[in-house]
C-alpha atoms as a PDB file:
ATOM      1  CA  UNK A   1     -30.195  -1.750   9.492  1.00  0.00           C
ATOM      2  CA  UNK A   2     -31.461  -2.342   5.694  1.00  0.00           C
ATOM      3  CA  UNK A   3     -29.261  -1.873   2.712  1.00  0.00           C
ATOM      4  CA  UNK A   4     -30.251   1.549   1.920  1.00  0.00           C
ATOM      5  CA  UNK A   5     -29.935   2.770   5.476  1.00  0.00           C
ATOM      6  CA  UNK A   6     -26.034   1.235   5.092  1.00  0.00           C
ATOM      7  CA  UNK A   7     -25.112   3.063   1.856  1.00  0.00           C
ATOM      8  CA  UNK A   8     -26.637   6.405   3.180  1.00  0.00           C
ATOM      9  CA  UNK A   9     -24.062   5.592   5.990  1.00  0.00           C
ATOM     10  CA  UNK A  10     -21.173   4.636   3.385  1.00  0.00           C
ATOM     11  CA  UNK A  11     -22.007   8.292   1.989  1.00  0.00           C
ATOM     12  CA  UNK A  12     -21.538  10.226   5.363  1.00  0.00           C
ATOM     13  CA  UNK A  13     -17.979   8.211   5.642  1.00  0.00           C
ATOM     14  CA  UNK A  14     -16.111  11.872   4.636  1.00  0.00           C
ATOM     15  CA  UNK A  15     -12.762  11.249   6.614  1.00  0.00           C
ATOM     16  CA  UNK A  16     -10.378  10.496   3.632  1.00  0.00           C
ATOM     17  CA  UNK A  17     -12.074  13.580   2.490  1.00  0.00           C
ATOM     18  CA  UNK A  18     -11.843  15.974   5.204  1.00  0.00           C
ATOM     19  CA  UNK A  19      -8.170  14.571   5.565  1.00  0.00           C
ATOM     20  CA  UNK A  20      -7.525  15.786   1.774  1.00  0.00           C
ATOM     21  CA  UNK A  21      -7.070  19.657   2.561  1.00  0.00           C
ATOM     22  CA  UNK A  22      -4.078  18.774   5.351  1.00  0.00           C
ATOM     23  CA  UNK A  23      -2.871  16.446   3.522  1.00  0.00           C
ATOM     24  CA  UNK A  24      -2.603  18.914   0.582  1.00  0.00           C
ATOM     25  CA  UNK A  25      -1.459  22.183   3.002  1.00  0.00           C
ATOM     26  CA  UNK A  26       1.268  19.474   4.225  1.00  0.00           C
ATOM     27  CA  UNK A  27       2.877  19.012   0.721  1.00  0.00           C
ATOM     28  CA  UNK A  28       2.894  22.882  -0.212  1.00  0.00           C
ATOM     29  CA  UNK A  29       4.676  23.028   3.499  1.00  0.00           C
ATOM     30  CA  UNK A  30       7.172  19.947   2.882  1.00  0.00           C
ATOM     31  CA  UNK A  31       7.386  21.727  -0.832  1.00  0.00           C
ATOM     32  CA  UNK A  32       8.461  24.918  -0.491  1.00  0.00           C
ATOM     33  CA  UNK A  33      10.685  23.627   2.791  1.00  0.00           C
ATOM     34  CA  UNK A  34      12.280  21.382   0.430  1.00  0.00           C
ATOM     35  CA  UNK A  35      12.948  24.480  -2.114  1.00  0.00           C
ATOM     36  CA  UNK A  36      13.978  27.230   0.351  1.00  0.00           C
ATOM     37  CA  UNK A  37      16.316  24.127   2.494  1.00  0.00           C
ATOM     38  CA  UNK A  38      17.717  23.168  -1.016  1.00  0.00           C
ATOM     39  CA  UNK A  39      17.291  19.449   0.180  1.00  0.00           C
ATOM     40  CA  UNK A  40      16.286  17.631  -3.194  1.00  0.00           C
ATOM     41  CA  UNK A  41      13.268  16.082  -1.796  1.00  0.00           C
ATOM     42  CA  UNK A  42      10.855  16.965  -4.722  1.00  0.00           C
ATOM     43  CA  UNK A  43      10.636  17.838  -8.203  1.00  0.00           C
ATOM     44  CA  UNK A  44       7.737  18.975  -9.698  1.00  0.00           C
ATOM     45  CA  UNK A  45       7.216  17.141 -12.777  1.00  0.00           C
ATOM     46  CA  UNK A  46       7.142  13.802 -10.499  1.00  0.00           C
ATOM     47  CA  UNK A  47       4.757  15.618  -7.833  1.00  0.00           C
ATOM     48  CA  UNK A  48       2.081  16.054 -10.517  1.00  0.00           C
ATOM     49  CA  UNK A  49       2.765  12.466 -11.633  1.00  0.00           C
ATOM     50  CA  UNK A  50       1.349  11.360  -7.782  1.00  0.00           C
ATOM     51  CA  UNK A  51      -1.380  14.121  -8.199  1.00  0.00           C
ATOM     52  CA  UNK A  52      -2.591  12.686 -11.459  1.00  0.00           C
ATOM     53  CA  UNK A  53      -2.224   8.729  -9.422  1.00  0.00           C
ATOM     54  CA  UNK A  54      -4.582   9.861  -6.670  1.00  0.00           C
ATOM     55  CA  UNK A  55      -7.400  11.104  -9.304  1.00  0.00           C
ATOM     56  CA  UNK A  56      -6.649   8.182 -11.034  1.00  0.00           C
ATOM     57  CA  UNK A  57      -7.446   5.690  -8.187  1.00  0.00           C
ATOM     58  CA  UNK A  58     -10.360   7.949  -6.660  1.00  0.00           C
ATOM     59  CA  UNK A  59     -12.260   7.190  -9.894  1.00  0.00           C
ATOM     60  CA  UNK A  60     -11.240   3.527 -10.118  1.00  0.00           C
ATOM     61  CA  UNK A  61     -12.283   2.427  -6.543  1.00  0.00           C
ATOM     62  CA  UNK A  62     -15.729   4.033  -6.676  1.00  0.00           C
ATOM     63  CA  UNK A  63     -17.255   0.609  -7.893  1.00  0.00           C
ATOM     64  CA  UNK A  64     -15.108  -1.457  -5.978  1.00  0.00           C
ATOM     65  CA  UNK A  65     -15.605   0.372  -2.963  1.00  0.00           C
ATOM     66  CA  UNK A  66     -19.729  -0.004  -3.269  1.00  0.00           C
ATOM     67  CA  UNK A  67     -19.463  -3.230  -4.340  1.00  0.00           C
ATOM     68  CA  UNK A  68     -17.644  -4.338  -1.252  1.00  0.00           C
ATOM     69  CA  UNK A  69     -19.275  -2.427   1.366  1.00  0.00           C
ATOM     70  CA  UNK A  70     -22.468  -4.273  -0.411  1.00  0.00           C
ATOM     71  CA  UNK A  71     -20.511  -7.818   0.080  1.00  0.00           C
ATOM     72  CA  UNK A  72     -19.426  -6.816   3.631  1.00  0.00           C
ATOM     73  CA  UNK A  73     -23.112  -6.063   4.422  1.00  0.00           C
ATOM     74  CA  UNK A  74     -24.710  -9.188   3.426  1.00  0.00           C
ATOM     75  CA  UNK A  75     -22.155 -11.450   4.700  1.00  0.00           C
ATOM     76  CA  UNK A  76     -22.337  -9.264   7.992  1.00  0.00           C
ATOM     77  CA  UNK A  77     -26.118 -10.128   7.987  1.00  0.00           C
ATOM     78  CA  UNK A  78     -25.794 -13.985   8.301  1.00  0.00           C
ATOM     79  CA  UNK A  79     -22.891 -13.091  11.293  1.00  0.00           C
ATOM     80  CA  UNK A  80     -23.501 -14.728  14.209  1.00  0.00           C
ATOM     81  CA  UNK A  81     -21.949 -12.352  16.098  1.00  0.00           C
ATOM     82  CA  UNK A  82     -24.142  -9.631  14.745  1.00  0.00           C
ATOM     83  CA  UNK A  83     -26.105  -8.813  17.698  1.00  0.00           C
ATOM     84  CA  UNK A  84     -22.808  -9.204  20.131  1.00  0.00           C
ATOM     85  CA  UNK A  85     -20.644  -7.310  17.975  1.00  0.00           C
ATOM     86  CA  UNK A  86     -21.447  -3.742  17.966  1.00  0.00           C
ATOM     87  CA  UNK A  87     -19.767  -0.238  18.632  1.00  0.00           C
ATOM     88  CA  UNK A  88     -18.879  -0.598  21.791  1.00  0.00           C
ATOM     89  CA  UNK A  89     -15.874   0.865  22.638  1.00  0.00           C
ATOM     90  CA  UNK A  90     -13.512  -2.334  22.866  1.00  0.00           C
ATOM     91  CA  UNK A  91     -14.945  -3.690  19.300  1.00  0.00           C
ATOM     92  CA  UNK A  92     -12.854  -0.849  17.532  1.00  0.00           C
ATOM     93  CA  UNK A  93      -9.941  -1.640  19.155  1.00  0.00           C
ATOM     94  CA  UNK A  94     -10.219  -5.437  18.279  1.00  0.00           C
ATOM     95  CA  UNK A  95     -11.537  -4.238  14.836  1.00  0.00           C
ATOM     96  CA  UNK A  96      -8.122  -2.015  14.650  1.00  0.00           C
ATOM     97  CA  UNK A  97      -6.014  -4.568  14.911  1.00  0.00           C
ATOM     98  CA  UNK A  98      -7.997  -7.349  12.994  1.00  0.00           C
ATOM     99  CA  UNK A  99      -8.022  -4.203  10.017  1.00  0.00           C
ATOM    100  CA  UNK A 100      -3.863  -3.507  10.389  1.00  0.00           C
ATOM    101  CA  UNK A 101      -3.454  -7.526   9.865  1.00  0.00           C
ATOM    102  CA  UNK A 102      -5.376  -7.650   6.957  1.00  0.00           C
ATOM    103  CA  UNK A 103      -3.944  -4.770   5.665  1.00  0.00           C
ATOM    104  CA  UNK A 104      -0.497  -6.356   6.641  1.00  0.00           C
ATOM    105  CA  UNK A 105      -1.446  -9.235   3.886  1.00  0.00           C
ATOM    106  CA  UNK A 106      -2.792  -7.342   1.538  1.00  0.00           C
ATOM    107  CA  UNK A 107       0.370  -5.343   1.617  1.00  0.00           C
ATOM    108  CA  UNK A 108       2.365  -7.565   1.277  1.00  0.00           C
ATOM    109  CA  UNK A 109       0.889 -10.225  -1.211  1.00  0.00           C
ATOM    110  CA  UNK A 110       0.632  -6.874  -3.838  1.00  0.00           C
ATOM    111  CA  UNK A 111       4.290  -7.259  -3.465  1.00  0.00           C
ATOM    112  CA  UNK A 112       4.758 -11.372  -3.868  1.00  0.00           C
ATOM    113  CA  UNK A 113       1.991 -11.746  -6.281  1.00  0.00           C
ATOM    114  CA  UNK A 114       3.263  -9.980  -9.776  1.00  0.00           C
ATOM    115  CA  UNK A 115      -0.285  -9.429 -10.819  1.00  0.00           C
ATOM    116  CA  UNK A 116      -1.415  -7.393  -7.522  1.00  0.00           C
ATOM    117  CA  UNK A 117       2.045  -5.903  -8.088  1.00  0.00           C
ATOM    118  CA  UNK A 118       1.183  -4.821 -11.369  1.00  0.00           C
ATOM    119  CA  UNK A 119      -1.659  -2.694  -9.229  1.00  0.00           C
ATOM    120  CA  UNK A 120       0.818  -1.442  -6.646  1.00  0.00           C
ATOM    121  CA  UNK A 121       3.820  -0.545  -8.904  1.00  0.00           C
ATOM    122  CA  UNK A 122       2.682   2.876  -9.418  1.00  0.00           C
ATOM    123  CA  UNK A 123       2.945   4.122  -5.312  1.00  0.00           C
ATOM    124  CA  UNK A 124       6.451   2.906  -6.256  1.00  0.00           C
ATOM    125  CA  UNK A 125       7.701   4.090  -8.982  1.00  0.00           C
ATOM    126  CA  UNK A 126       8.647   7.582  -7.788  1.00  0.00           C
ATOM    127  CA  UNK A 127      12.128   8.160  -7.047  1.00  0.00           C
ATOM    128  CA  UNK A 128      11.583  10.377  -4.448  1.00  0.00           C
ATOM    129  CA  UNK A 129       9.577   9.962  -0.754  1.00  0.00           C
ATOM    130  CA  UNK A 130       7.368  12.820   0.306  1.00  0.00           C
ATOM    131  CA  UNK A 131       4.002  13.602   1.085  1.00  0.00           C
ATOM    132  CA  UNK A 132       3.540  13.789  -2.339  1.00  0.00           C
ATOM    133  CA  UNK A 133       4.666  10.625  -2.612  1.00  0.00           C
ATOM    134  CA  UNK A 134       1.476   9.410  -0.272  1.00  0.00           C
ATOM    135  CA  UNK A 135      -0.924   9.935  -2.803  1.00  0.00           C
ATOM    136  CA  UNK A 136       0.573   7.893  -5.865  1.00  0.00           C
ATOM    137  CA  UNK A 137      -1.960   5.190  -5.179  1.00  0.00           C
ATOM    138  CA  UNK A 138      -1.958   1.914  -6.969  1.00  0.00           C
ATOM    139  CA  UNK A 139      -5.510   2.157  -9.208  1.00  0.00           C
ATOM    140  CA  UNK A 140      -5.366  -1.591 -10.418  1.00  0.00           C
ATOM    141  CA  UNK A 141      -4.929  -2.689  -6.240  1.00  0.00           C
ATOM    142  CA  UNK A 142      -8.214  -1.185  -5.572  1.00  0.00           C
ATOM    143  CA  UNK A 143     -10.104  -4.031  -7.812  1.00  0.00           C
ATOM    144  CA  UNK A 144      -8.729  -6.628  -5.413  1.00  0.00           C
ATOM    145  CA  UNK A 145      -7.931  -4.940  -2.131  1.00  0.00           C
ATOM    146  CA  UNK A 146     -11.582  -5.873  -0.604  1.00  0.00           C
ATOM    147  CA  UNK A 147     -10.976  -9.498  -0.899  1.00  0.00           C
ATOM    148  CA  UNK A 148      -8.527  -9.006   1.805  1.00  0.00           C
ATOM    149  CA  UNK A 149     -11.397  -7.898   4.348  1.00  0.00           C
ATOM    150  CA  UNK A 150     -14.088 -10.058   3.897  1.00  0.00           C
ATOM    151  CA  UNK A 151     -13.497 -12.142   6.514  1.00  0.00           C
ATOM    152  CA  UNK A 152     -14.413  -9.843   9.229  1.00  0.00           C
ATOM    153  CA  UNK A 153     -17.600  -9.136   8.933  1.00  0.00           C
ATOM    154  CA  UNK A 154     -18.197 -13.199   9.454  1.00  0.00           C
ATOM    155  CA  UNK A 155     -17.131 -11.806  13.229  1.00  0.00           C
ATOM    156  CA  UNK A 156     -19.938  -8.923  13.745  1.00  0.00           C
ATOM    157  CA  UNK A 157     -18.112  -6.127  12.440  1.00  0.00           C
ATOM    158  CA  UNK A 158     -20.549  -4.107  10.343  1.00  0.00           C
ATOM    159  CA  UNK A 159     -19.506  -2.468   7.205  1.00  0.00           C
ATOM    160  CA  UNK A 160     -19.257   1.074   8.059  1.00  0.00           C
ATOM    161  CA  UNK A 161     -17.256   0.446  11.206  1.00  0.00           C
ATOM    162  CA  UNK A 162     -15.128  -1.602   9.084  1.00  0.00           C
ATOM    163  CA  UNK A 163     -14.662   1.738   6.474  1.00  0.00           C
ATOM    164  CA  UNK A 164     -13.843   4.028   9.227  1.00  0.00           C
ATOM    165  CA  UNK A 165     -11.079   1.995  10.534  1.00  0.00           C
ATOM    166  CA  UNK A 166      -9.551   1.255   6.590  1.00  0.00           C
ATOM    167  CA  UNK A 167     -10.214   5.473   6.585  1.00  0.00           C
ATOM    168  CA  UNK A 168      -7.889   6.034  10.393  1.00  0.00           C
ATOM    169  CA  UNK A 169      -5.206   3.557   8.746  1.00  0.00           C
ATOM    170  CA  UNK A 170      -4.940   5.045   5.373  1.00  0.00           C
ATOM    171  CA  UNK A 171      -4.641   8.663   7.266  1.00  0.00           C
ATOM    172  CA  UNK A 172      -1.992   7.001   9.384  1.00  0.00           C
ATOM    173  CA  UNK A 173       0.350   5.628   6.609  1.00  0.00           C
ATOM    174  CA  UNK A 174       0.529   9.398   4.455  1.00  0.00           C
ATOM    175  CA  UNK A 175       2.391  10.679   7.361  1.00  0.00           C
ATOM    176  CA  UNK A 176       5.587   8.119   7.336  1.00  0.00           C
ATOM    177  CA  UNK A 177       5.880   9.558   3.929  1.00  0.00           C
ATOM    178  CA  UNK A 178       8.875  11.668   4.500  1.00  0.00           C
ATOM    179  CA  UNK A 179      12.561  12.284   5.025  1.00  0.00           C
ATOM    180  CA  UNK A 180      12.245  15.158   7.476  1.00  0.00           C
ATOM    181  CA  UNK A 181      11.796  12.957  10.486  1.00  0.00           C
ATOM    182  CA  UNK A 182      14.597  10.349  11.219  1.00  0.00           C
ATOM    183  CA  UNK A 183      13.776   8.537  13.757  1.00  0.00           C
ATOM    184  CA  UNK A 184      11.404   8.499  16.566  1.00  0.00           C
ATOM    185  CA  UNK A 185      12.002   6.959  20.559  1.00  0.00           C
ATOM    186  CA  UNK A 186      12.973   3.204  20.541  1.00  0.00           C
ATOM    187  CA  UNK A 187       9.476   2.047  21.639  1.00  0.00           C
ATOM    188  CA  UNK A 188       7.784   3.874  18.794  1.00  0.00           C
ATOM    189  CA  UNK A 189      10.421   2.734  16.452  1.00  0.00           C
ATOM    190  CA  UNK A 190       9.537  -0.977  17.942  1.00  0.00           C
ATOM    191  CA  UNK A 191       5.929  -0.971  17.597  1.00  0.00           C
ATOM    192  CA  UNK A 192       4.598   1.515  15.272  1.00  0.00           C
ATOM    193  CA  UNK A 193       5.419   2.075  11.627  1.00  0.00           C
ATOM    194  CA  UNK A 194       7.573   5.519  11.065  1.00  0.00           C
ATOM    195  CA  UNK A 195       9.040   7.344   8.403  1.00  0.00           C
ATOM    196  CA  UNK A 196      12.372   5.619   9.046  1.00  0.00           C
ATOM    197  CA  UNK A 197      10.498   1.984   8.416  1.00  0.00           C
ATOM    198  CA  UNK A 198       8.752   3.348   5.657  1.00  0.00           C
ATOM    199  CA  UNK A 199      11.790   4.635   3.765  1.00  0.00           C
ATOM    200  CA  UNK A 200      13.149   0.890   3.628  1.00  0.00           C
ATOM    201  CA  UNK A 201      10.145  -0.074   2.389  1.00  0.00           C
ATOM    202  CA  UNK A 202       9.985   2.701  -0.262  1.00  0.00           C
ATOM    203  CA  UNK A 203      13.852   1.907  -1.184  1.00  0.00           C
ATOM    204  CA  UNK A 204      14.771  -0.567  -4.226  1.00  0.00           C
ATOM    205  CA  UNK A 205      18.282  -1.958  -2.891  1.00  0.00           C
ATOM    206  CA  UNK A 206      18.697  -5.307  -2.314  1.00  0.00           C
ATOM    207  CA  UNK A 207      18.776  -5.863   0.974  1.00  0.00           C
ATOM    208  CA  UNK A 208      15.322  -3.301   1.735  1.00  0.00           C
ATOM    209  CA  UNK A 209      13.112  -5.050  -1.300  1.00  0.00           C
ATOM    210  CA  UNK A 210      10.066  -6.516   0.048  1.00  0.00           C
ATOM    211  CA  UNK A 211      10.453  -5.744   3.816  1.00  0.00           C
ATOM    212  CA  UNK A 212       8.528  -3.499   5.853  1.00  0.00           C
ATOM    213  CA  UNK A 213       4.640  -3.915   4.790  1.00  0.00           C
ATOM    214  CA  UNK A 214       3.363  -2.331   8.113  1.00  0.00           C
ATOM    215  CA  UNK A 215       0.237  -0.063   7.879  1.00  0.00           C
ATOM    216  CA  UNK A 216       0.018   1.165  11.154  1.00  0.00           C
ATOM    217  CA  UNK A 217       1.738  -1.209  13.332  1.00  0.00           C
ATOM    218  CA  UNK A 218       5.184  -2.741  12.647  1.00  0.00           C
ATOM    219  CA  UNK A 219       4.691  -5.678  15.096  1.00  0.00           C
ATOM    220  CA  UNK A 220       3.054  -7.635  11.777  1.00  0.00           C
ATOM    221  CA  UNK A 221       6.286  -7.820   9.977  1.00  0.00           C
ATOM    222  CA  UNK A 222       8.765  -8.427  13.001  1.00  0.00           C
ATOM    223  CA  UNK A 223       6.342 -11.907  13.638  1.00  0.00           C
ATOM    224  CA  UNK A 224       6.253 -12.547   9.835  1.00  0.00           C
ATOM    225  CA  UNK A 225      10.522 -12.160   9.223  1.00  0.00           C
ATOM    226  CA  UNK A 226       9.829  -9.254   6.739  1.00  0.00           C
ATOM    227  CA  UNK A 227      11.074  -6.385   8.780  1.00  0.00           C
ATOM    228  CA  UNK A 228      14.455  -4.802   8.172  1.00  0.00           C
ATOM    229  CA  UNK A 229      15.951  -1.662   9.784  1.00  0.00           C
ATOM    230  CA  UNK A 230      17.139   1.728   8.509  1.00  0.00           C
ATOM    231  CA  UNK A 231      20.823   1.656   7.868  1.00  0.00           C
ATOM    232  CA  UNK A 232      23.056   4.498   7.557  1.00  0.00           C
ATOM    233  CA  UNK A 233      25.965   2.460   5.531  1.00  0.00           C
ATOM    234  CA  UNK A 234      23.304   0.990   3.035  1.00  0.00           C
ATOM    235  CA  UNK A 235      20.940   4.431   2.440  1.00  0.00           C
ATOM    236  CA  UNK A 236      17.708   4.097   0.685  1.00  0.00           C
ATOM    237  CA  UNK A 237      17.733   4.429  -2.974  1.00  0.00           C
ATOM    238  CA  UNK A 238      14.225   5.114  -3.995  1.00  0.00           C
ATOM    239  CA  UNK A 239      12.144   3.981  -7.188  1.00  0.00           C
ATOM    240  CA  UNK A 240      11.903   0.247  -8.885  1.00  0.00           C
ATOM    241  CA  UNK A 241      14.570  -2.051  -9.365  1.00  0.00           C
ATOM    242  CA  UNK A 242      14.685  -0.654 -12.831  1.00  0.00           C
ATOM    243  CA  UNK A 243      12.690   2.340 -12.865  1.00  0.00           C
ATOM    244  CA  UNK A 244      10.569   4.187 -15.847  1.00  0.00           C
ATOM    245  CA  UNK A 245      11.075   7.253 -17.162  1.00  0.00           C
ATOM    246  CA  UNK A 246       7.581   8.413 -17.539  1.00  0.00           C
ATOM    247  CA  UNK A 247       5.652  11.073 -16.002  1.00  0.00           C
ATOM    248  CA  UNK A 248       1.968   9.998 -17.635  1.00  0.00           C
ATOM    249  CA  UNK A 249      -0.074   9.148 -14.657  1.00  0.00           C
ATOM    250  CA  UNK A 250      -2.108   6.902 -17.252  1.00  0.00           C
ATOM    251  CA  UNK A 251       1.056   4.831 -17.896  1.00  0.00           C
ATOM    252  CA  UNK A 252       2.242   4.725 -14.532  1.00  0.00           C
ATOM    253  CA  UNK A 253      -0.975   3.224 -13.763  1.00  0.00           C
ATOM    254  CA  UNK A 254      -0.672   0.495 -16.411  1.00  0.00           C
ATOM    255  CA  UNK A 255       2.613  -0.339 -17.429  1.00  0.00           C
ATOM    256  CA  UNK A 256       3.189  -3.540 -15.465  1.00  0.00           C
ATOM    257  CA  UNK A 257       0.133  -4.981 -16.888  1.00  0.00           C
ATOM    258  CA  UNK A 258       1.643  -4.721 -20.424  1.00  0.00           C
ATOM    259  CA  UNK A 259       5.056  -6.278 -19.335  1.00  0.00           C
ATOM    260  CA  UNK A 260       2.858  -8.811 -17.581  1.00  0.00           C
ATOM    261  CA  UNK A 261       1.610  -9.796 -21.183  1.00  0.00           C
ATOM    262  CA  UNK A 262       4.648  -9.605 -23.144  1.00  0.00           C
ATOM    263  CA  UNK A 263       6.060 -11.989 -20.967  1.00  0.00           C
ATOM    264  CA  UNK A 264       3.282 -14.335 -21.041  1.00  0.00           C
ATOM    265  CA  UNK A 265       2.879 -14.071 -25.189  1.00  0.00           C
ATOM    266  CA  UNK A 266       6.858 -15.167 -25.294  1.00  0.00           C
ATOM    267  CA  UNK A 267       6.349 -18.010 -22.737  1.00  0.00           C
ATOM    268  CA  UNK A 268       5.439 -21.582 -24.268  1.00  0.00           C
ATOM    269  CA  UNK A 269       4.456 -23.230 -21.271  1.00  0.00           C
ATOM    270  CA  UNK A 270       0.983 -22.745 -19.824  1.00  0.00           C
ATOM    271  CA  UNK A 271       2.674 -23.320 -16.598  1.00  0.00           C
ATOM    272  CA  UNK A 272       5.309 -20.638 -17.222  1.00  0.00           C
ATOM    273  CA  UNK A 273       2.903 -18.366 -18.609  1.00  0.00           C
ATOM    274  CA  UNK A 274       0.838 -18.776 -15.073  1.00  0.00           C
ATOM    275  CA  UNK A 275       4.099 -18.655 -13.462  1.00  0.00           C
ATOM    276  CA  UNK A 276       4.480 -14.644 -14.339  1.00  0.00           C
ATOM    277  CA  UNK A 277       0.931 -13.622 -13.559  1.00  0.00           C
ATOM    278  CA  UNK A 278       1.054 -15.469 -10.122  1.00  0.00           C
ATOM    279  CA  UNK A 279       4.878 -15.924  -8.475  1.00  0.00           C
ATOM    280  CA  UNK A 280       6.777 -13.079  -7.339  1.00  0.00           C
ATOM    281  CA  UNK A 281       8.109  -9.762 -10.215  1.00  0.00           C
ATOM    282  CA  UNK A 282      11.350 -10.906 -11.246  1.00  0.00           C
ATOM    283  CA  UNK A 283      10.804 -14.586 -12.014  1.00  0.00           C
ATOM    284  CA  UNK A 284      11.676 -15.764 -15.463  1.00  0.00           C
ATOM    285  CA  UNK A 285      11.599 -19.099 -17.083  1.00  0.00           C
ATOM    286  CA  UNK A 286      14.830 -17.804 -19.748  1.00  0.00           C
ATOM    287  CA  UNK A 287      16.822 -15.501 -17.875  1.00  0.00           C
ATOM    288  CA  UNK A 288      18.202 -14.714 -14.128  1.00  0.00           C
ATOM    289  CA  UNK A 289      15.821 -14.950 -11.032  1.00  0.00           C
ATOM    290  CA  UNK A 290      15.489 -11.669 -10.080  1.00  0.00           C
ATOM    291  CA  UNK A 291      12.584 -11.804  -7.409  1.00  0.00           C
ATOM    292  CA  UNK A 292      13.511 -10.124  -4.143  1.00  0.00           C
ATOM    293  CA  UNK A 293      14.007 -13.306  -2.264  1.00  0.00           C
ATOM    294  CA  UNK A 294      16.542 -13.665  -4.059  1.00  0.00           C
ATOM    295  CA  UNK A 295      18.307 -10.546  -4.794  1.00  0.00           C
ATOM    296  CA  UNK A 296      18.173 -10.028  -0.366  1.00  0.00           C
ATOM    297  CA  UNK A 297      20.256 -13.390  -0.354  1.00  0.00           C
ATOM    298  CA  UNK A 298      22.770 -12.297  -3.019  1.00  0.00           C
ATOM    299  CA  UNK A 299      23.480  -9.126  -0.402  1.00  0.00           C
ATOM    300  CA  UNK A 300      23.511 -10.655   2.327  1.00  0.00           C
ATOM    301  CA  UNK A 301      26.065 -13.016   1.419  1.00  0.00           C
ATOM    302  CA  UNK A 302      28.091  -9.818   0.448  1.00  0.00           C
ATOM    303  CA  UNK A 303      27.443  -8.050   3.549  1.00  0.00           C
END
């Protein structure tokens, strides 16, 4: 396969696209469920907020997106699994996995790095969860989300397989989106990431910051001490630690990046000033240490 025959593939990879129209029909459903139940789950300013986030993001990834299926291509060339790799019918299971564990990290460092957080703010900044809430993307994570899969095509996995797979998991993750469903059978609940996980993950108190980073399969963060259960005394409070009160998609995108600055400008040390762009949101060098690490220990010493 040349280069040219691999982008013409890139272009038939439709399924985020196909999956836009039920993902769509399911918000208008959850929607007007939401206004005829009276639950609270929406309001309408926010919803076009997420709308405005997923244009947003579809225009900032286009270059990224080429520019890594380009990467994944050549470094899939000098493989040497190439020709034993191909899509046979056990290398996209081992490819779903390998793509959940990298998606696991990636997760997860947009949330203990503040500058990927500054990307990945927006998805949370909502203080609501609904299907709605799906399709806030971060824009800014899609500059640096690739990094996180370049590894695999050093093992044979060609590019296109590889975008299918990110495609299936993406699909997965808009349906834990919701309050509707509570919880699901105990083995479910132990291996796969559901709504219930999800909500924790989505909530900003204490005890929930930080935890649950699953795409499609919680296993990642009950090996890697970051999972933490649902509980009914503690409910999930949705939204940032201290949230904004704009709806402009544009600054919802952005805003992290400027606070990100200010506090660099007012730091004097070149190590403090690295210190906010690289260690976890909440660090300061003049004030309380508000990462989550340590807000989780201040609870848990309560609780």
């Amino acid at each position: 396969m040349n280069i040219q025959t691999a982008i013409q593939e890139l272009s038939a990879d439709q399924l985020q696209i196909i999956a836009l129209p039920v993902f769509l029909l399911a918000i208008g459903v959850e929607y007007y469920w939401d206004k005829f139940k009276e639950i609270g789950l929406y309001k309408t300013k926010d919803l076009w907020t997420s709308l405005g986030m997923l244009l947003i993001t579809a225009i900032v990834e286009l270059i990224p997106k080429i520019l890594a299926f380009v990467a994944f291509y050549y470094i899939h060339e000098i493989s040497p699994l190439k020709d034993v790799v191909g899509r046979q019918w056990w290398a996209w299971i081992i490819l779903f996995f390998i793509d959940d564990f990298s998606y696991y990290w990636f997760h997860r460092m947009n949330h203990e790095v503040r500058l990927f957080w500054a990307g990945h703010v927006s998805h949370h900044s909502s203080e609501y969860l609904n299907f709605g809430t799906a399709l806030r993307q971060g824009a800014g994570e899609r500059i640096h989300k690739y990094f996180f899969w370049l590894w695999i095509p050093l093992l044979g996995f060609d590019p296109l397989m590889m975008f299918v797979v990110i495609s299936v998991n993406l699909i997965f993750q808009f349906w834990v989106h919701t309050e509707l469903v509570h919880t699901l059978p105990s083995w479910i609940e132990f291996i796969f990431n559901t709504p219930s996980h999800h909500r924790v993950h989505h909530a900003s108190n204490a005890r929930y910051l930080d935890r649950n980073h699953a795409g499609v399969l919680i296993i990642w963060d009950r090996i890697f001490k970051t999972f933490s259960q649902e509980k009914s005394l503690d409910p999930p409070k949705y939204g940032l630690t201290k949230n904004i009160s704009s709806y402009n998609p544009l600054y919802v995108a952005t805003h992290e990046y400027g606070a990100i600055w200010k506090d660099v400008m007012r730091a004097k040390k070149w190590s403090d000033k690295l210190r906010y762009i690289f260690l976890a949101p909440g660090w300061s060098h003049d004030g309380p240490d508000l990462r989550a690490k340590m807000l989780r220990q201040e609870v848990n010493q309560t609780f």
